[in-house]
C-alpha atoms as a PDB file:
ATOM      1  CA  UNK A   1      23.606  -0.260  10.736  1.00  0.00           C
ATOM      2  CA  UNK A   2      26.279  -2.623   8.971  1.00  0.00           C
ATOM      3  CA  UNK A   3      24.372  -3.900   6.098  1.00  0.00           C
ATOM      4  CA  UNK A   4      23.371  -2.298   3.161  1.00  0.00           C
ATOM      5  CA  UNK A   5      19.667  -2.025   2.991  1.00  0.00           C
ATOM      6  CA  UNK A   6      19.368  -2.026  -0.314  1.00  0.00           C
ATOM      7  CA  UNK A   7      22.360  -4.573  -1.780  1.00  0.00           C
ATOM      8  CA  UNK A   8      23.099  -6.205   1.566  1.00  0.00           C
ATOM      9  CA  UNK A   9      26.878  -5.172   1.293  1.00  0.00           C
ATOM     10  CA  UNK A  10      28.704  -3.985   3.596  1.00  0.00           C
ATOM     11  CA  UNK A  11      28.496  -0.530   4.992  1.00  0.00           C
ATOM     12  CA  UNK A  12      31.402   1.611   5.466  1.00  0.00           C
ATOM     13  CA  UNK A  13      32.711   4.571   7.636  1.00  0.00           C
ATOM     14  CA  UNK A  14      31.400   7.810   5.690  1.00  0.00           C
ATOM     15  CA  UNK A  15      32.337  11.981   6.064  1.00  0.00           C
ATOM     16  CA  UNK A  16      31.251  12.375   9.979  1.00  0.00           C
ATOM     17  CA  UNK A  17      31.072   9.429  12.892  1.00  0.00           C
ATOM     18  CA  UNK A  18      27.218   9.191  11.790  1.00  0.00           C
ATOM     19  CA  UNK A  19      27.651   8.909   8.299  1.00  0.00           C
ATOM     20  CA  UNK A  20      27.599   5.490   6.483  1.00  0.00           C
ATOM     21  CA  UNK A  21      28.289   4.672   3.050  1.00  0.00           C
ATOM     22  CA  UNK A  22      27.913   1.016   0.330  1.00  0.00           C
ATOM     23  CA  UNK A  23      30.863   0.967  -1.940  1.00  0.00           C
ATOM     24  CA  UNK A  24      28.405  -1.528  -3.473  1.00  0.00           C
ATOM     25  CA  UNK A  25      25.394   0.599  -4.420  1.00  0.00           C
ATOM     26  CA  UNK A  26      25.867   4.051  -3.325  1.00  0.00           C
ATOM     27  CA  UNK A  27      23.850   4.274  -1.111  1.00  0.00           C
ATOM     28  CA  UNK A  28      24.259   6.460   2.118  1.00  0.00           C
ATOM     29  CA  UNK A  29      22.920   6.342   5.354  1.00  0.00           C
ATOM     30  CA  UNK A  30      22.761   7.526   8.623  1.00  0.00           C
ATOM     31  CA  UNK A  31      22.862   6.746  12.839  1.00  0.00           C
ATOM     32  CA  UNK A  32      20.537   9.318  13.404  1.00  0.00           C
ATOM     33  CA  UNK A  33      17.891   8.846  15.758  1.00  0.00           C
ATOM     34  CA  UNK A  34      14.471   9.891  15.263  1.00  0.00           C
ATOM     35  CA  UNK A  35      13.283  11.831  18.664  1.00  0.00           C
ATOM     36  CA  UNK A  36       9.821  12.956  17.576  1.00  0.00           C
ATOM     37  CA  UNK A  37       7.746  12.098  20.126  1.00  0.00           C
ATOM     38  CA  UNK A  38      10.086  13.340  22.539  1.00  0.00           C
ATOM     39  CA  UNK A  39      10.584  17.052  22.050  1.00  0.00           C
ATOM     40  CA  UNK A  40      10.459  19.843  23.572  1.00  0.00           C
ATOM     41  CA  UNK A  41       7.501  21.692  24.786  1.00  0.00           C
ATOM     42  CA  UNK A  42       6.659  24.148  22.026  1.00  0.00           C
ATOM     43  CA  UNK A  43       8.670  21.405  19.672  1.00  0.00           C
ATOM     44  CA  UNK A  44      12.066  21.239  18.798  1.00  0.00           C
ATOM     45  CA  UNK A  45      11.518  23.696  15.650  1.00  0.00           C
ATOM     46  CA  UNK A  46       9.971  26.784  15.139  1.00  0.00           C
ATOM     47  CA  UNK A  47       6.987  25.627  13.449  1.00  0.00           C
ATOM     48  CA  UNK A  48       5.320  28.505  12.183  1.00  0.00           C
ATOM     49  CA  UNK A  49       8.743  29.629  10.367  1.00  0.00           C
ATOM     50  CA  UNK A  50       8.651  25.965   8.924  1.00  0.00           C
ATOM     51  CA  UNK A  51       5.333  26.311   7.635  1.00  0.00           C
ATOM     52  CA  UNK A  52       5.860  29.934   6.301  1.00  0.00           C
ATOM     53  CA  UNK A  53       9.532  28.893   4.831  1.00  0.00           C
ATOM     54  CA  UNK A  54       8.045  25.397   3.273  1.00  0.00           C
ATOM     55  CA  UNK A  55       4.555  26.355   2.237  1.00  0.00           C
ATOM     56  CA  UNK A  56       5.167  28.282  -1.613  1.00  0.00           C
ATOM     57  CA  UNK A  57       7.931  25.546  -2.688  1.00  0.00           C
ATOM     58  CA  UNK A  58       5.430  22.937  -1.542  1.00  0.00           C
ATOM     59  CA  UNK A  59       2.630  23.530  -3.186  1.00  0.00           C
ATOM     60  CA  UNK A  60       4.100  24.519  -6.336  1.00  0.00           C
ATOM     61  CA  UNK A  61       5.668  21.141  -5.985  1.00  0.00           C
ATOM     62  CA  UNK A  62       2.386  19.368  -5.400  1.00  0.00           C
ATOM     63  CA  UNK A  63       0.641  21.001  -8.285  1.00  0.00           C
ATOM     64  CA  UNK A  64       3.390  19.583 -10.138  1.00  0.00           C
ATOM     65  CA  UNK A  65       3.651  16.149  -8.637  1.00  0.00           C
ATOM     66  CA  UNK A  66      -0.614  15.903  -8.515  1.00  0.00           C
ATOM     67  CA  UNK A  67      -0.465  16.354 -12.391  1.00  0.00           C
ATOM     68  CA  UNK A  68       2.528  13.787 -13.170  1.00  0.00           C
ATOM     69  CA  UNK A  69       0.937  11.178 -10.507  1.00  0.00           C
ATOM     70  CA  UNK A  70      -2.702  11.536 -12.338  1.00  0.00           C
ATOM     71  CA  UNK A  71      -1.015  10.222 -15.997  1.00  0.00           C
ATOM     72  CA  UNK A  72      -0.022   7.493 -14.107  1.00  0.00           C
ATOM     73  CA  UNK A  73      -2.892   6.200 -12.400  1.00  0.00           C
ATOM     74  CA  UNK A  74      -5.571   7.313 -15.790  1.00  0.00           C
ATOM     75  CA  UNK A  75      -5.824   3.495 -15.763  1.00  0.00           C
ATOM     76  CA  UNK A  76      -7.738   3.654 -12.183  1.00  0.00           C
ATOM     77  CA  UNK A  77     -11.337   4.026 -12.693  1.00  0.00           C
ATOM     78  CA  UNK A  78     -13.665   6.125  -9.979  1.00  0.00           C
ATOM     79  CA  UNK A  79     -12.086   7.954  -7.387  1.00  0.00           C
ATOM     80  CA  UNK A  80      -8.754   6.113  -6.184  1.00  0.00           C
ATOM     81  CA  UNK A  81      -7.840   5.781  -2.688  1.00  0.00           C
ATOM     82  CA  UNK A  82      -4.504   7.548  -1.472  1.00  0.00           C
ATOM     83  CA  UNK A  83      -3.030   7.618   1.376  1.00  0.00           C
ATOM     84  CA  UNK A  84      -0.433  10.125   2.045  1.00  0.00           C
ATOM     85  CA  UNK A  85       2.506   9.365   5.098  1.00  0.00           C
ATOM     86  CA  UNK A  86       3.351  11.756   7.136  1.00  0.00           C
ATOM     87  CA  UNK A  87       0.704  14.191   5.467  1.00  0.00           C
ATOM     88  CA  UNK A  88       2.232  17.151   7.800  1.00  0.00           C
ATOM     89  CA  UNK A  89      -0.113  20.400   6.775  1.00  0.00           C
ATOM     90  CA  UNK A  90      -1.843  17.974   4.509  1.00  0.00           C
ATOM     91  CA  UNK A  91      -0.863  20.218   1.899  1.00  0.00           C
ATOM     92  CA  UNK A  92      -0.610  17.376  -1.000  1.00  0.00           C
ATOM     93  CA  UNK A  93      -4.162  15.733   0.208  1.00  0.00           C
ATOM     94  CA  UNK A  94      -5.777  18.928  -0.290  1.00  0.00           C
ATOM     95  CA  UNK A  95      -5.139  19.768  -3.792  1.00  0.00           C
ATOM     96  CA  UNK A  96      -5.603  15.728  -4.314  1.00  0.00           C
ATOM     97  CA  UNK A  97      -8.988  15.437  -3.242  1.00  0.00           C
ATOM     98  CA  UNK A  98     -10.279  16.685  -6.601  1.00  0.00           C
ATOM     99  CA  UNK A  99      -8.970  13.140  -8.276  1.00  0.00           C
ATOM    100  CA  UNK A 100      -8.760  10.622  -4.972  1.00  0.00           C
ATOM    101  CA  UNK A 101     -10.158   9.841  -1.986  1.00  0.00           C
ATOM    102  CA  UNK A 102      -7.419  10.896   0.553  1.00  0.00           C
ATOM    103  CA  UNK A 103      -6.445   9.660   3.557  1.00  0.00           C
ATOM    104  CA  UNK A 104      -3.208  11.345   5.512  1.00  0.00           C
ATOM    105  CA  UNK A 105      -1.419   9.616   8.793  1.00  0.00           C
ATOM    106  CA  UNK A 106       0.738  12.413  10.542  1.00  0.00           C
ATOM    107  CA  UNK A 107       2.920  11.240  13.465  1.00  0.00           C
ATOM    108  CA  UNK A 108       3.435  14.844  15.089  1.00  0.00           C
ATOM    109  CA  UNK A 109       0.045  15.472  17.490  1.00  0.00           C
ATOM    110  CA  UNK A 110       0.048  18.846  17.246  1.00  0.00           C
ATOM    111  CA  UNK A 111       0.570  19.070  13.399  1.00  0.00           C
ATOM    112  CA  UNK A 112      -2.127  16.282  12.893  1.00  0.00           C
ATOM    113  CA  UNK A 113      -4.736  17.971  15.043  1.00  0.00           C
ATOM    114  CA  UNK A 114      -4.220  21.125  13.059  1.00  0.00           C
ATOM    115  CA  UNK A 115      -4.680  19.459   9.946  1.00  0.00           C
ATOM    116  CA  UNK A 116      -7.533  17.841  11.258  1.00  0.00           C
ATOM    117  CA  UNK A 117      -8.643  21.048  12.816  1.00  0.00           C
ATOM    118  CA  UNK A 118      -8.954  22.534   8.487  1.00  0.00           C
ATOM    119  CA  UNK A 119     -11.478  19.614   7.600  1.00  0.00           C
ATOM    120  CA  UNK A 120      -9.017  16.675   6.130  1.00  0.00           C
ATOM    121  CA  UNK A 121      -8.785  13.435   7.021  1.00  0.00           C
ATOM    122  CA  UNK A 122      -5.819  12.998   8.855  1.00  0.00           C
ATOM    123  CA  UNK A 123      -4.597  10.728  11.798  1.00  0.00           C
ATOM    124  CA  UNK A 124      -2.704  10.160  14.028  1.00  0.00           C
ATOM    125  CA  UNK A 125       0.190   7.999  14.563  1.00  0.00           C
ATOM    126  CA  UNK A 126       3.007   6.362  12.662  1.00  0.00           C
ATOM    127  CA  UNK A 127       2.496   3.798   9.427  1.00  0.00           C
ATOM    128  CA  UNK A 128       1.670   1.395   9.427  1.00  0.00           C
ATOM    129  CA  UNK A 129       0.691   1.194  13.141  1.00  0.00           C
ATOM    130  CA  UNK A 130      -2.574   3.362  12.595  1.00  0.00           C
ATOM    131  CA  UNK A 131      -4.396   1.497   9.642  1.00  0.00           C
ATOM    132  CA  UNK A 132      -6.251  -1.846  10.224  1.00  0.00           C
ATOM    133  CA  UNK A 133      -4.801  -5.088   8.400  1.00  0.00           C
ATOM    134  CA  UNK A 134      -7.993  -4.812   5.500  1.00  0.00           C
ATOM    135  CA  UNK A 135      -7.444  -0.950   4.940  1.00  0.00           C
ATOM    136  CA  UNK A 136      -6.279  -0.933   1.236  1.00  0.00           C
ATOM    137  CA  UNK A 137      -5.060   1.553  -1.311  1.00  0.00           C
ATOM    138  CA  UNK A 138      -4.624   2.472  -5.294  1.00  0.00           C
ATOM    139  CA  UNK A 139      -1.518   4.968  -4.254  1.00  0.00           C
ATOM    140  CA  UNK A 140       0.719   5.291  -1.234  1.00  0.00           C
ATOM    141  CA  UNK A 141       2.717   8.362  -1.471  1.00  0.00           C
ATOM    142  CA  UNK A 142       5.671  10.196   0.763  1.00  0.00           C
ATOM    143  CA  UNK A 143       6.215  13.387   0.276  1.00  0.00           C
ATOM    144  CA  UNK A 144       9.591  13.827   2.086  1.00  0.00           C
ATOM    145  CA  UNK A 145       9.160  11.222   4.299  1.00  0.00           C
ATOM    146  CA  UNK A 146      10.951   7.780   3.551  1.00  0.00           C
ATOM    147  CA  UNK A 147      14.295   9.064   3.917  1.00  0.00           C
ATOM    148  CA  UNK A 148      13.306   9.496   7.643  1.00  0.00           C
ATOM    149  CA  UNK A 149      11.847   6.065   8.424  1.00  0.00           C
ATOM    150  CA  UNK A 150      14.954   3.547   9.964  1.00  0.00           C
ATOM    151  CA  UNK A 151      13.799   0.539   8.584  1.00  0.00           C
ATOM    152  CA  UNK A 152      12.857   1.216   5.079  1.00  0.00           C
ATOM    153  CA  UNK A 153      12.409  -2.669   4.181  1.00  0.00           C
ATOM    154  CA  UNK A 154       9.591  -3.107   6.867  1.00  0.00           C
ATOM    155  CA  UNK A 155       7.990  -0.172   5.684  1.00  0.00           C
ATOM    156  CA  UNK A 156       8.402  -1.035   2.003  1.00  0.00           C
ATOM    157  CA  UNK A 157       6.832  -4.546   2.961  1.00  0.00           C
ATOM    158  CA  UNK A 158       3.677  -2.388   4.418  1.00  0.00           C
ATOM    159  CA  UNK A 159       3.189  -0.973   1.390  1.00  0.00           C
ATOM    160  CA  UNK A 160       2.891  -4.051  -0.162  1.00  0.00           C
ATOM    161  CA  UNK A 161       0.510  -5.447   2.096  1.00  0.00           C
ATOM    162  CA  UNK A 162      -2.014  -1.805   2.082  1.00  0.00           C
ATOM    163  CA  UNK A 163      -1.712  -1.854  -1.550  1.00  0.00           C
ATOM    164  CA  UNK A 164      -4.043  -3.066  -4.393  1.00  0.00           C
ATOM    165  CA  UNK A 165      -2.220  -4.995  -7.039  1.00  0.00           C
ATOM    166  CA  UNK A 166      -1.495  -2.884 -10.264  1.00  0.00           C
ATOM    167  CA  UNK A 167      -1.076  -0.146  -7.647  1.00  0.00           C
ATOM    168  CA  UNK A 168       1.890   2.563  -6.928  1.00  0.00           C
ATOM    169  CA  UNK A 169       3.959   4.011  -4.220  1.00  0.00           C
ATOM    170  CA  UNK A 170       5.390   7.706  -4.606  1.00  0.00           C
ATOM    171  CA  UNK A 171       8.832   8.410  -2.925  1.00  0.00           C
ATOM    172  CA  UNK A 172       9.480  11.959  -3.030  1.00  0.00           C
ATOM    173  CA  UNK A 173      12.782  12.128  -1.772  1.00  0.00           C
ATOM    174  CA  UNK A 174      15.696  14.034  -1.587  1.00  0.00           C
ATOM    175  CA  UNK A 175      18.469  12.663  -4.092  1.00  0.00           C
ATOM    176  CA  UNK A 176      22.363  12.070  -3.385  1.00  0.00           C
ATOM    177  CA  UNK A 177      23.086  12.910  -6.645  1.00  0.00           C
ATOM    178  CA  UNK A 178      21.574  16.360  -6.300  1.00  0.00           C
ATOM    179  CA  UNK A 179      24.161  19.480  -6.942  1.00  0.00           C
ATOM    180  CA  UNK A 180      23.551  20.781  -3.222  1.00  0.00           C
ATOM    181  CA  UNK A 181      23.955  17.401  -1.731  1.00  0.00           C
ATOM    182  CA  UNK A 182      27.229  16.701  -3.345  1.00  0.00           C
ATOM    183  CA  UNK A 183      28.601  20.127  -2.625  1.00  0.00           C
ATOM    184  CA  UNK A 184      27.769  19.609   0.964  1.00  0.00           C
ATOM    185  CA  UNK A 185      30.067  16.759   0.771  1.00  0.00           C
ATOM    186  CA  UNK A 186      32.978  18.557  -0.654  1.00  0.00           C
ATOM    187  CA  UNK A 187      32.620  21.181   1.788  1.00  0.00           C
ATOM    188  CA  UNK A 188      32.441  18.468   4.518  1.00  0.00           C
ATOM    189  CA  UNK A 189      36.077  17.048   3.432  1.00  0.00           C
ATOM    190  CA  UNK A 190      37.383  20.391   4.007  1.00  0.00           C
ATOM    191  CA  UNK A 191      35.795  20.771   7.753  1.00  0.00           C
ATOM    192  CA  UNK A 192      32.713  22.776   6.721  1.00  0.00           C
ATOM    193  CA  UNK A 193      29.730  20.908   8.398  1.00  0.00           C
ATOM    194  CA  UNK A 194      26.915  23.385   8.169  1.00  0.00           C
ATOM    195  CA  UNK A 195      25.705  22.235   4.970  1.00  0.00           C
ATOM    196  CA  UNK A 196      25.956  18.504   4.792  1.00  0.00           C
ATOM    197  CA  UNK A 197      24.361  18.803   8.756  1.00  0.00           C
ATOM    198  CA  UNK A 198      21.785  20.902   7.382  1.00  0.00           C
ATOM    199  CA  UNK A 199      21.448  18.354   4.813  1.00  0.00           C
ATOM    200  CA  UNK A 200      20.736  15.270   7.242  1.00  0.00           C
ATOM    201  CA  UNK A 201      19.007  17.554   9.447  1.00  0.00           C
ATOM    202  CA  UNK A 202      21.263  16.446  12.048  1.00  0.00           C
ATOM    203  CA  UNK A 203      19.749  17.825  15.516  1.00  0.00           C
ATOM    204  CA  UNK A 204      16.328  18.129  14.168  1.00  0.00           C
ATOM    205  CA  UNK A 205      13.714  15.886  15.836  1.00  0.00           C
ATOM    206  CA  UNK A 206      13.320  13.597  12.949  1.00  0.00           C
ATOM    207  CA  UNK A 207      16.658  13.393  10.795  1.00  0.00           C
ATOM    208  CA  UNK A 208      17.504  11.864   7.589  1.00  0.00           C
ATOM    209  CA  UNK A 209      18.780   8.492   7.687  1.00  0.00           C
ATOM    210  CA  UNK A 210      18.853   7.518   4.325  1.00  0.00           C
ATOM    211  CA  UNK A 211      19.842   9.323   1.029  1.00  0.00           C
ATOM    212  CA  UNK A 212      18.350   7.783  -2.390  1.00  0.00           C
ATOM    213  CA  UNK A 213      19.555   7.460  -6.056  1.00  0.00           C
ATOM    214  CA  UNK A 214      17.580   5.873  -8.424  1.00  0.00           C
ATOM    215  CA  UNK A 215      19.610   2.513  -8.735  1.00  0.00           C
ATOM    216  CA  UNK A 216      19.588   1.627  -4.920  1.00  0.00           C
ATOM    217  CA  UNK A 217      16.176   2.175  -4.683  1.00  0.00           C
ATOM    218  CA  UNK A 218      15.386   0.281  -7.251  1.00  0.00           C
ATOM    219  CA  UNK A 219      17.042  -2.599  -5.580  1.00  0.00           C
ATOM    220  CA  UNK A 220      15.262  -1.953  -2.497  1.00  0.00           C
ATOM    221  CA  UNK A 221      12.254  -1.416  -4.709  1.00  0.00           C
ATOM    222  CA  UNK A 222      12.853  -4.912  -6.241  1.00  0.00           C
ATOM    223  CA  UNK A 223      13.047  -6.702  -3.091  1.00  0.00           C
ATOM    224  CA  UNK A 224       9.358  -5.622  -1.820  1.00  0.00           C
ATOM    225  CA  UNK A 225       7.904  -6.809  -5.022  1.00  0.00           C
ATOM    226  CA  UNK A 226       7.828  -3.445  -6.382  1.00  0.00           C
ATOM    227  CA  UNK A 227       8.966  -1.965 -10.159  1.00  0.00           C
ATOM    228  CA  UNK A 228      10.920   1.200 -10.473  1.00  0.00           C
ATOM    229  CA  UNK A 229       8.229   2.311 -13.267  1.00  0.00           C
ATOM    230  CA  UNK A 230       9.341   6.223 -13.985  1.00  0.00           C
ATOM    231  CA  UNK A 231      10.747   9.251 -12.225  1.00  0.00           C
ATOM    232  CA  UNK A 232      11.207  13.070 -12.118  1.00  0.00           C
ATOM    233  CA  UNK A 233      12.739  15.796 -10.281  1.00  0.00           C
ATOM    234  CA  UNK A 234      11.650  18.509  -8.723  1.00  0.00           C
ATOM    235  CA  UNK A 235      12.608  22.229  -7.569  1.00  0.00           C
ATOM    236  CA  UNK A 236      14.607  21.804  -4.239  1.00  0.00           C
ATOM    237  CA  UNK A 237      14.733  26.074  -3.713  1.00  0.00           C
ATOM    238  CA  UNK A 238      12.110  28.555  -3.954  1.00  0.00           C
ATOM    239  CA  UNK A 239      13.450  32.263  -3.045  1.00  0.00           C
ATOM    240  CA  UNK A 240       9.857  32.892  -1.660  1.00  0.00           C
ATOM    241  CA  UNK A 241       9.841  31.759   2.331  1.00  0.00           C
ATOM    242  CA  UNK A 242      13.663  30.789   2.047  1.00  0.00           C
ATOM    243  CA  UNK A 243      14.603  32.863   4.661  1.00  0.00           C
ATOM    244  CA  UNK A 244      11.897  31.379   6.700  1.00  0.00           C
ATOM    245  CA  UNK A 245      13.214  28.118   5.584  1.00  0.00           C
ATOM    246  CA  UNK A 246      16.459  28.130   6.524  1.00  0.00           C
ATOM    247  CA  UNK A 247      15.863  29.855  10.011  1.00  0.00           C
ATOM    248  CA  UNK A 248      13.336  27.153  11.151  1.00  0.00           C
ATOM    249  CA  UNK A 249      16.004  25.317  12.971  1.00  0.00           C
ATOM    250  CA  UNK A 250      16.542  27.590  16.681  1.00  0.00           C
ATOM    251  CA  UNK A 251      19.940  27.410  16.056  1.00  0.00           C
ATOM    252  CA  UNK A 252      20.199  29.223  12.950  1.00  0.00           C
ATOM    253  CA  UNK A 253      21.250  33.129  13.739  1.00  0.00           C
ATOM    254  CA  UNK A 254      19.461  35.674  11.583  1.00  0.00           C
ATOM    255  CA  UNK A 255      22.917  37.032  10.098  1.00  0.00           C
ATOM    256  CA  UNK A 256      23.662  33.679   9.430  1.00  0.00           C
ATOM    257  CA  UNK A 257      20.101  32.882   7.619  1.00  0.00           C
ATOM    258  CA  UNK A 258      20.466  36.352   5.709  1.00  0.00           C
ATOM    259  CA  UNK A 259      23.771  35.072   4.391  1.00  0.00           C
ATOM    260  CA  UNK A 260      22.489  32.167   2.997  1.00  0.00           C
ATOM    261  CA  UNK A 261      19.581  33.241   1.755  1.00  0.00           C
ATOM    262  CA  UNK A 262      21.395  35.964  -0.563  1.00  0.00           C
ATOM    263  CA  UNK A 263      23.994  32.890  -1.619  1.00  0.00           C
ATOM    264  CA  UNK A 264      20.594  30.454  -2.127  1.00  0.00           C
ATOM    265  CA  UNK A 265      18.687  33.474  -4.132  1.00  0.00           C
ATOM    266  CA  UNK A 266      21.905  33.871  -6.549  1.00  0.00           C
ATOM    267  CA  UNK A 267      22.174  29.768  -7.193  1.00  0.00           C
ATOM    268  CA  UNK A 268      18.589  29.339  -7.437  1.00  0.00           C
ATOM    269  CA  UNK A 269      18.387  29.971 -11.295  1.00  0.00           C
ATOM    270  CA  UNK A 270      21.280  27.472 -12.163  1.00  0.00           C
ATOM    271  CA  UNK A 271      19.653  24.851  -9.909  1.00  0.00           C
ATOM    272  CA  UNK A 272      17.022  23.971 -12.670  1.00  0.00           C
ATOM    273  CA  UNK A 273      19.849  22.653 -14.694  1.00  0.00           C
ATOM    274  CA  UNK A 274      22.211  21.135 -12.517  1.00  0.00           C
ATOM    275  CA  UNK A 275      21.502  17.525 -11.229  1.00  0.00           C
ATOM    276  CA  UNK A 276      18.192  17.672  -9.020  1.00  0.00           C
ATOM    277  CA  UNK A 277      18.383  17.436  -5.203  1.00  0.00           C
ATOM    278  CA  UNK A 278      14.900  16.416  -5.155  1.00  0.00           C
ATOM    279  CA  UNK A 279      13.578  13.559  -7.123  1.00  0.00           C
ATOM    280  CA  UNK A 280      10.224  11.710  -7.371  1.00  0.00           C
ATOM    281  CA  UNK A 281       9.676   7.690  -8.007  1.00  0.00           C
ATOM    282  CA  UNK A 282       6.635   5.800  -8.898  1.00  0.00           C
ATOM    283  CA  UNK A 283       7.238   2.426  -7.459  1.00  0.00           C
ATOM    284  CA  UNK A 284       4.316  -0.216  -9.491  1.00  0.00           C
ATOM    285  CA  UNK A 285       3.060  -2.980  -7.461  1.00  0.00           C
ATOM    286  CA  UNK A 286       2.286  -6.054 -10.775  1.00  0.00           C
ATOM    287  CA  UNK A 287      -1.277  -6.473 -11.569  1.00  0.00           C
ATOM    288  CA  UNK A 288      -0.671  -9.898 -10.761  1.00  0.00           C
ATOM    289  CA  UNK A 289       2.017 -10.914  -8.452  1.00  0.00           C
END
């Protein structure tokens, strides 16, 4: 990657060999490769810890983010159609169903089939690969999910094409001006990986490759059509399942996971009012284009 995705400046050497950077724009990105589909048996991750370590900050999110998304589609009359990428436990499509009619797309088999396997509507596959050309909807939404996908303008462009006019896109996205983040990247200039690794989920079987701020994605908001119309943040640590959390990756030790839970659990209270490390964008498609 040598072009900005956002600004089309140029990219520059970041922190690690896999770390790139736009002087322009801010915006940072990564080489990473996404290896989902070709893990391990049993998966790359210990899945059940992920679940246990995600599921509390999750859904307190959602509750959150379900509220805030249904003042901003009041205007939509009936039951809206959402579809949610890369649905996972199709935690956020569950607590939606009471507003929309939900769709989720889930690109991991065994996570989709035991969504599936709990009643929701979930398939299989990548976006926009799994949807026919007609399928359209009032609200596209990704919950943690954009900042994995390589080519964000493609994807972007398939919004535009599944959604109806006067419609929105949710990115839910970690933020590189969060606190955590841009410690990470301190401790990375003195030689301390862990963090910023942990950050990209470098190793994990479907790593970050992009990190958002609200201008750049704007501009890569802008260039699909879209309008950055409003944003919020969002808890990024919850001391319930954070042990879990942290020791989903096999190559976490327990002493090591202790350690940081006890560091996490002591900086979770000052975390509400230091710069999120999770925020949320509505992205409006015009009424009329």
């Amino acid at each position: 990657m040598n072009v900005c995705p956002a600004c089309g400046g140029a990219l520059v050497a970041g922190l690690r060999p896999w770390h790139v950077c736009c002087t322009d724009c801010d915006y940072e990105g990564s080489t990473l490769t996404p290896h989902i589909l070709e893990q391990a048996d049993g998966g790359d991750l210990d899945e059940a810890a992920r679940e246990q370590g995600l599921a509390h900050l999750r859904k307190i999110n959602f509750e959150r983010l379900f509220h805030w998304l249904s003042q901003h589609t009041s205007r939509l009359c009936g039951k809206p159609r959402l579809l949610d990428v890369g649905c996972a436990h199709g935690w956020f499509i569950e607590r939606a169903a009471s507003r929309f009619e939900v769709t989720g797309i889930e690109p991991d088999a065994a996570v989709a089939a035991a969504t599936r396997a709990r009643g929701l509507p979930v398939r299989g596959g990548f976006f926009p690969d799994v949807l026919t050309p007609a399928e359209c909807f009032d609200v596209i939404v990704f919950n943690d999910v954009l900042e994995h996908i390589p080519d964000i303008n493609a994807t972007l462009a398939a919004c535009w094409q599944h959604l109806a006019p006067g419609g929105c896109v949710i990115v839910n996205a970690p933020s590189s001006r969060g606190f955590l983040y841009r410690l990470s990247r301190q401790l990375a200039r003195l030689g301390m990986d862990a963090s910023f690794g942990r950050m990209w989920q470098l190793g994990f079987p479907s790593p970050h490759v992009h990190y958002f701020a609200s201008d750049n994605l704007a501009r890569l908001a802008g260039k699909a059509g879209f309008v950055l119309e409003a944003q919020t943040r969002l808890p990024s640590v919850a001391v319930r399942g954070l042990y879990a959390r942290i020791r989903y990756s096999r190559e976490v030790s327990a002493i090591k996971a202790l350690t940081l839970t006890v560091a996490m659990t002591l900086l979770a209270p000052f975390l509400a009012v230091l710069p999120a490390d999770i925020e949320v964008w509505i992205l409006r498609r015009p009424q009329r284009d």
